[in-house]
C-alpha atoms as a PDB file:
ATOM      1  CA  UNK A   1      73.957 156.503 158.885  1.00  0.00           C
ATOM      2  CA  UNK A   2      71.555 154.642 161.877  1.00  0.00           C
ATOM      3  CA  UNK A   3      71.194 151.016 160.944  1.00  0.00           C
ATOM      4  CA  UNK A   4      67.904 151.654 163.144  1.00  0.00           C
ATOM      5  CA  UNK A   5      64.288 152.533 161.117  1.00  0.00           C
ATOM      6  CA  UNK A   6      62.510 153.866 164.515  1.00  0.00           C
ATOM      7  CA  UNK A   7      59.134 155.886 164.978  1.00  0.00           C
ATOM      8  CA  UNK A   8      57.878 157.875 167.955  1.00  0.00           C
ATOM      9  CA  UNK A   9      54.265 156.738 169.135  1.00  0.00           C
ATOM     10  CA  UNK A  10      52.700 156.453 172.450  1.00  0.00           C
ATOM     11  CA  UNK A  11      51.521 153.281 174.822  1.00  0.00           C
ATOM     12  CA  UNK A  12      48.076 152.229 174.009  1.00  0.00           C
ATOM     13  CA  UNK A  13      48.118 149.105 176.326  1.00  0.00           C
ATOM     14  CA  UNK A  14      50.129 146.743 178.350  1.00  0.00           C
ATOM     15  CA  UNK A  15      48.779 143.097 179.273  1.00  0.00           C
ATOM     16  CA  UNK A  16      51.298 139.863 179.493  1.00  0.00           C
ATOM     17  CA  UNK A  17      54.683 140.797 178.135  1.00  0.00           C
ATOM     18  CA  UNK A  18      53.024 143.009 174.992  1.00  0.00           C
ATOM     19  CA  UNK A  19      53.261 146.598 174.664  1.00  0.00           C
ATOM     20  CA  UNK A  20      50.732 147.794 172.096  1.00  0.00           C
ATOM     21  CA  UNK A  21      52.231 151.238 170.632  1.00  0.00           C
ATOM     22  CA  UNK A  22      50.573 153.248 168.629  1.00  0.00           C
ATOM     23  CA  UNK A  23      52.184 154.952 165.935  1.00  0.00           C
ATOM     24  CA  UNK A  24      51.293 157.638 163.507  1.00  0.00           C
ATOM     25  CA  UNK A  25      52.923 156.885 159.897  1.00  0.00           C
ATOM     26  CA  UNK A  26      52.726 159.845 157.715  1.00  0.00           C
ATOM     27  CA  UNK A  27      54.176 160.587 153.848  1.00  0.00           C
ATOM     28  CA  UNK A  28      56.386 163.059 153.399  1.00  0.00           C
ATOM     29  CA  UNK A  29      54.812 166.123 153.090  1.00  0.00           C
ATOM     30  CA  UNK A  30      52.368 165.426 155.736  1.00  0.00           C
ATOM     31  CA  UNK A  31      54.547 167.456 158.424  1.00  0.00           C
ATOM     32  CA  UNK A  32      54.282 170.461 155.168  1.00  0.00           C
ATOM     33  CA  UNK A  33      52.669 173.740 156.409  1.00  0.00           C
ATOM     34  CA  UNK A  34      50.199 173.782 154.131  1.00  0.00           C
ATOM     35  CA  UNK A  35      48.976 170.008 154.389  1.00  0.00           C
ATOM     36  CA  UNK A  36      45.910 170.323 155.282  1.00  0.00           C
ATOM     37  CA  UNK A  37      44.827 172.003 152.255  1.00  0.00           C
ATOM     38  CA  UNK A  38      46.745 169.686 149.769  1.00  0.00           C
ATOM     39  CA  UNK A  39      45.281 165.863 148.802  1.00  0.00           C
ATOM     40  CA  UNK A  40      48.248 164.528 148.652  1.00  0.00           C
ATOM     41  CA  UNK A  41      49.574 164.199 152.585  1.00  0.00           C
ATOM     42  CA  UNK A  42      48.395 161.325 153.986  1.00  0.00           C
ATOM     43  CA  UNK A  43      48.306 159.626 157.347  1.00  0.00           C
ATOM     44  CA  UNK A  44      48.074 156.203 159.234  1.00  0.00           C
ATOM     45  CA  UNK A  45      47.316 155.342 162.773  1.00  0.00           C
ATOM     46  CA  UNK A  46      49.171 151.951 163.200  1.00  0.00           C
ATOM     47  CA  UNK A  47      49.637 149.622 166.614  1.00  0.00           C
ATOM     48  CA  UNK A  48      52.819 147.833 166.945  1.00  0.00           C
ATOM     49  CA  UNK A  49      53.135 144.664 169.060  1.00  0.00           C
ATOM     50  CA  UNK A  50      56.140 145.076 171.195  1.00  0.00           C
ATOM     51  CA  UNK A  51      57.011 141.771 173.201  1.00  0.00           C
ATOM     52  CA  UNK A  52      59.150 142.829 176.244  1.00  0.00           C
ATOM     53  CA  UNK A  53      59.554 141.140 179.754  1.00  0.00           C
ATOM     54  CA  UNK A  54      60.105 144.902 181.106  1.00  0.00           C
ATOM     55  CA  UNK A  55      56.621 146.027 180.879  1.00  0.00           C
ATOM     56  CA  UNK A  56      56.655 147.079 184.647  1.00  0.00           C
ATOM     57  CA  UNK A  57      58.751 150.595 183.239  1.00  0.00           C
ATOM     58  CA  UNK A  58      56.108 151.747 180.697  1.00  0.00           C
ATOM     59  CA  UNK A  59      52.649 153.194 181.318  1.00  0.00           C
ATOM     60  CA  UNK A  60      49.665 153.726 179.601  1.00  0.00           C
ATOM     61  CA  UNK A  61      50.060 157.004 177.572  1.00  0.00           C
ATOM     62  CA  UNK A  62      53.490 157.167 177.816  1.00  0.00           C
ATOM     63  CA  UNK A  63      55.842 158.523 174.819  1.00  0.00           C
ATOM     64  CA  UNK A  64      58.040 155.837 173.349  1.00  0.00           C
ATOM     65  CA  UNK A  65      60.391 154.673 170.366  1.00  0.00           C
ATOM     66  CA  UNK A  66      59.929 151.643 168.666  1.00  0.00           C
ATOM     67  CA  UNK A  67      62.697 150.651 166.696  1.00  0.00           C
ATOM     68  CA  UNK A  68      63.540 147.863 164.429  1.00  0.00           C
ATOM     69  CA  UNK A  69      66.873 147.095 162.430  1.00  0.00           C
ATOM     70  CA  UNK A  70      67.415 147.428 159.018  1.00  0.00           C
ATOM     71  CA  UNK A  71      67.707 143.667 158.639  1.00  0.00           C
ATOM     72  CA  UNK A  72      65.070 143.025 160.193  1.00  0.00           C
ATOM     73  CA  UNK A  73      63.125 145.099 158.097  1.00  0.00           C
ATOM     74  CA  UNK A  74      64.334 143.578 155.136  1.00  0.00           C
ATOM     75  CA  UNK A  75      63.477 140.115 156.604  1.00  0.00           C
ATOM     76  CA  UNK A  76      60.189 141.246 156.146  1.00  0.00           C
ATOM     77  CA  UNK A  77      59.828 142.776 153.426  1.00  0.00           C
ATOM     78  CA  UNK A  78      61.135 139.824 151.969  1.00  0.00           C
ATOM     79  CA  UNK A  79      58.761 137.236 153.417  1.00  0.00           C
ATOM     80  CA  UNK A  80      55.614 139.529 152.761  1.00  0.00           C
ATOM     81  CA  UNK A  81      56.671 140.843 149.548  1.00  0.00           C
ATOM     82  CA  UNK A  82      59.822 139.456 147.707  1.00  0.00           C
ATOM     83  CA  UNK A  83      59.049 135.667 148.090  1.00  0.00           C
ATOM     84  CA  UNK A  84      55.150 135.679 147.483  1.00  0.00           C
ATOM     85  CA  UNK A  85      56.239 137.475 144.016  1.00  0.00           C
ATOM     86  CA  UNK A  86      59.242 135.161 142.822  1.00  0.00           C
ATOM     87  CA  UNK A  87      56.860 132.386 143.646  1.00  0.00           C
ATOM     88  CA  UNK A  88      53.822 133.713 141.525  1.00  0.00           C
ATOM     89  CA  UNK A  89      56.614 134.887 138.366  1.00  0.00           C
ATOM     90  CA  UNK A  90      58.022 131.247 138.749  1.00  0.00           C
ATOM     91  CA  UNK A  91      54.323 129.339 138.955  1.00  0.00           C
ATOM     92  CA  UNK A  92      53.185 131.267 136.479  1.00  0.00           C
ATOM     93  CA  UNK A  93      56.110 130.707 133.504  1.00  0.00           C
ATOM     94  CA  UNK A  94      55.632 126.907 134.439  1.00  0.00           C
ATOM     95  CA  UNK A  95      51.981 127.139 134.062  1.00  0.00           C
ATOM     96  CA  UNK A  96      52.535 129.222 130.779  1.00  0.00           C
ATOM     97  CA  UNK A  97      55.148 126.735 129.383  1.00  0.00           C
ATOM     98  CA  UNK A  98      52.528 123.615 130.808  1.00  0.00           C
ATOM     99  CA  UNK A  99      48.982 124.618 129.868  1.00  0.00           C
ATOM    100  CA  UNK A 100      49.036 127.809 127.306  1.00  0.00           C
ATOM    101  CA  UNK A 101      45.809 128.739 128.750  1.00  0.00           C
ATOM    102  CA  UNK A 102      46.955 132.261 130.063  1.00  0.00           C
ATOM    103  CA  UNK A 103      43.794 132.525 132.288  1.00  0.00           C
ATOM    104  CA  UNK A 104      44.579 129.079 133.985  1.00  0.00           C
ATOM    105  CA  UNK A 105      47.984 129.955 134.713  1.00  0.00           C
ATOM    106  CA  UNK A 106      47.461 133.184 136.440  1.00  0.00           C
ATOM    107  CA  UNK A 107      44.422 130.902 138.613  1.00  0.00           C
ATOM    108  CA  UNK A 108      47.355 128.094 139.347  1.00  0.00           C
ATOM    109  CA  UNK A 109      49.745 130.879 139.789  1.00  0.00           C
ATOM    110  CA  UNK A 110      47.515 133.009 142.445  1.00  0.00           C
ATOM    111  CA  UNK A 111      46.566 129.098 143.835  1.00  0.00           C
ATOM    112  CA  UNK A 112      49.939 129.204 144.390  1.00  0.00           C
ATOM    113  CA  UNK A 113      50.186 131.838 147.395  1.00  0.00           C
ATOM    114  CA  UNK A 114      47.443 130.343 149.491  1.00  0.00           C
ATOM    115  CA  UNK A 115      49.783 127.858 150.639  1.00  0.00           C
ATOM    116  CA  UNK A 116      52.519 130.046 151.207  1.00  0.00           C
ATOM    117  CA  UNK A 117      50.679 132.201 153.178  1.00  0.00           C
ATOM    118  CA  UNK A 118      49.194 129.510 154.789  1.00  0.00           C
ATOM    119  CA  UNK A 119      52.651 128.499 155.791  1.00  0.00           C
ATOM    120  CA  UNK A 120      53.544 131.928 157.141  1.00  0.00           C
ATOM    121  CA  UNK A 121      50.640 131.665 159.476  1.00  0.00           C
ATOM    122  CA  UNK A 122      51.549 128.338 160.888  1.00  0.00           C
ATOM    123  CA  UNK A 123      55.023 129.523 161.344  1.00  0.00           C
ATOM    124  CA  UNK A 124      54.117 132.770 162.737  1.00  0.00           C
ATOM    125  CA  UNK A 125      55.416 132.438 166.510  1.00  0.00           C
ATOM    126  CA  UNK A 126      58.868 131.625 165.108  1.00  0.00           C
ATOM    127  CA  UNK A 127      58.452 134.376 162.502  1.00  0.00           C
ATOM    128  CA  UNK A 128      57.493 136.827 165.565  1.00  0.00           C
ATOM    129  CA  UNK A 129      60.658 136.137 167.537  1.00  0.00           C
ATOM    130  CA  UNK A 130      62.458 136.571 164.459  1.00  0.00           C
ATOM    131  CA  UNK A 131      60.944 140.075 163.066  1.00  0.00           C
ATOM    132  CA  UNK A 132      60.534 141.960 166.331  1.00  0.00           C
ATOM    133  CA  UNK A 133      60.301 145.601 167.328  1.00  0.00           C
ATOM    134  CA  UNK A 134      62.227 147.222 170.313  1.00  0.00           C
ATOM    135  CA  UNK A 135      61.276 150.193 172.592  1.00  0.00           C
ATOM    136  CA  UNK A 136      62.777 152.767 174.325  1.00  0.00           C
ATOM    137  CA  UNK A 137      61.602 155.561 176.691  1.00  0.00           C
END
């Protein structure tokens, strides 16, 4: 089993040590025969940022593979989604067990994740070197 999550896309653009990638993320039965006749495939037309000092290789239009670990996939799912949720669980029993005003503690509870996402954003250039994609020809 690949320790790897990649997806095929193709070069969109290339300025300063940043490949931009775009990337087509479909569900499951979107590669289904009869897909286009069915609601439920869907599609998404993503860019990934890929920082790289080898940009000189890759062109414009060219097919690629991004690829990212599993832990650093995790990483992220934890700082995006796993953290922001124990933090508005936790703010909001506190608030619950403070106030008993159940509307005030889910406002003091969502109050809670503008810092914390404020935080992300100031830390984001460490974050970036930390949660990167790869690519390969």
């Amino acid at each position: 089993m690949s320790n790897k999550i990649t997806h095929s896309g193709t070069v969109k653009s290339i300025m300063d040590g940043c490949i931009k990638v775009q990337i087509v993320q479909t569900s499951a039965c979107a590669a289904c025969k009869v897909a286009s006749h069915c609601n439920a495939a869907e599609s998404k037309i993503k860019i990934v940022d890929v920082f790289t000092t080898d940009t000189a290789s890759y062109q414009v239009g060219q097919e690629v593979t991004v690829w990212a670990s599993k832990d650093v996939a995790n990483r992220a799912l934890l700082l995006g989604f796993g953290a922001p949720f124990l933090l508005l669980i936790c703010v909001l029993m506190i608030a619950l067990k403070l106030t008993s005003d159940e509307g005030l503690a889910a406002l003091v509870a969502l109050a809670s994740l503008v810092p914390y996402y404020l935080a992300l954003w100031a830390m984001k250039n460490r974050i970036q070197q930390q949660i990167a994609f790869n690519i390969e020809k």
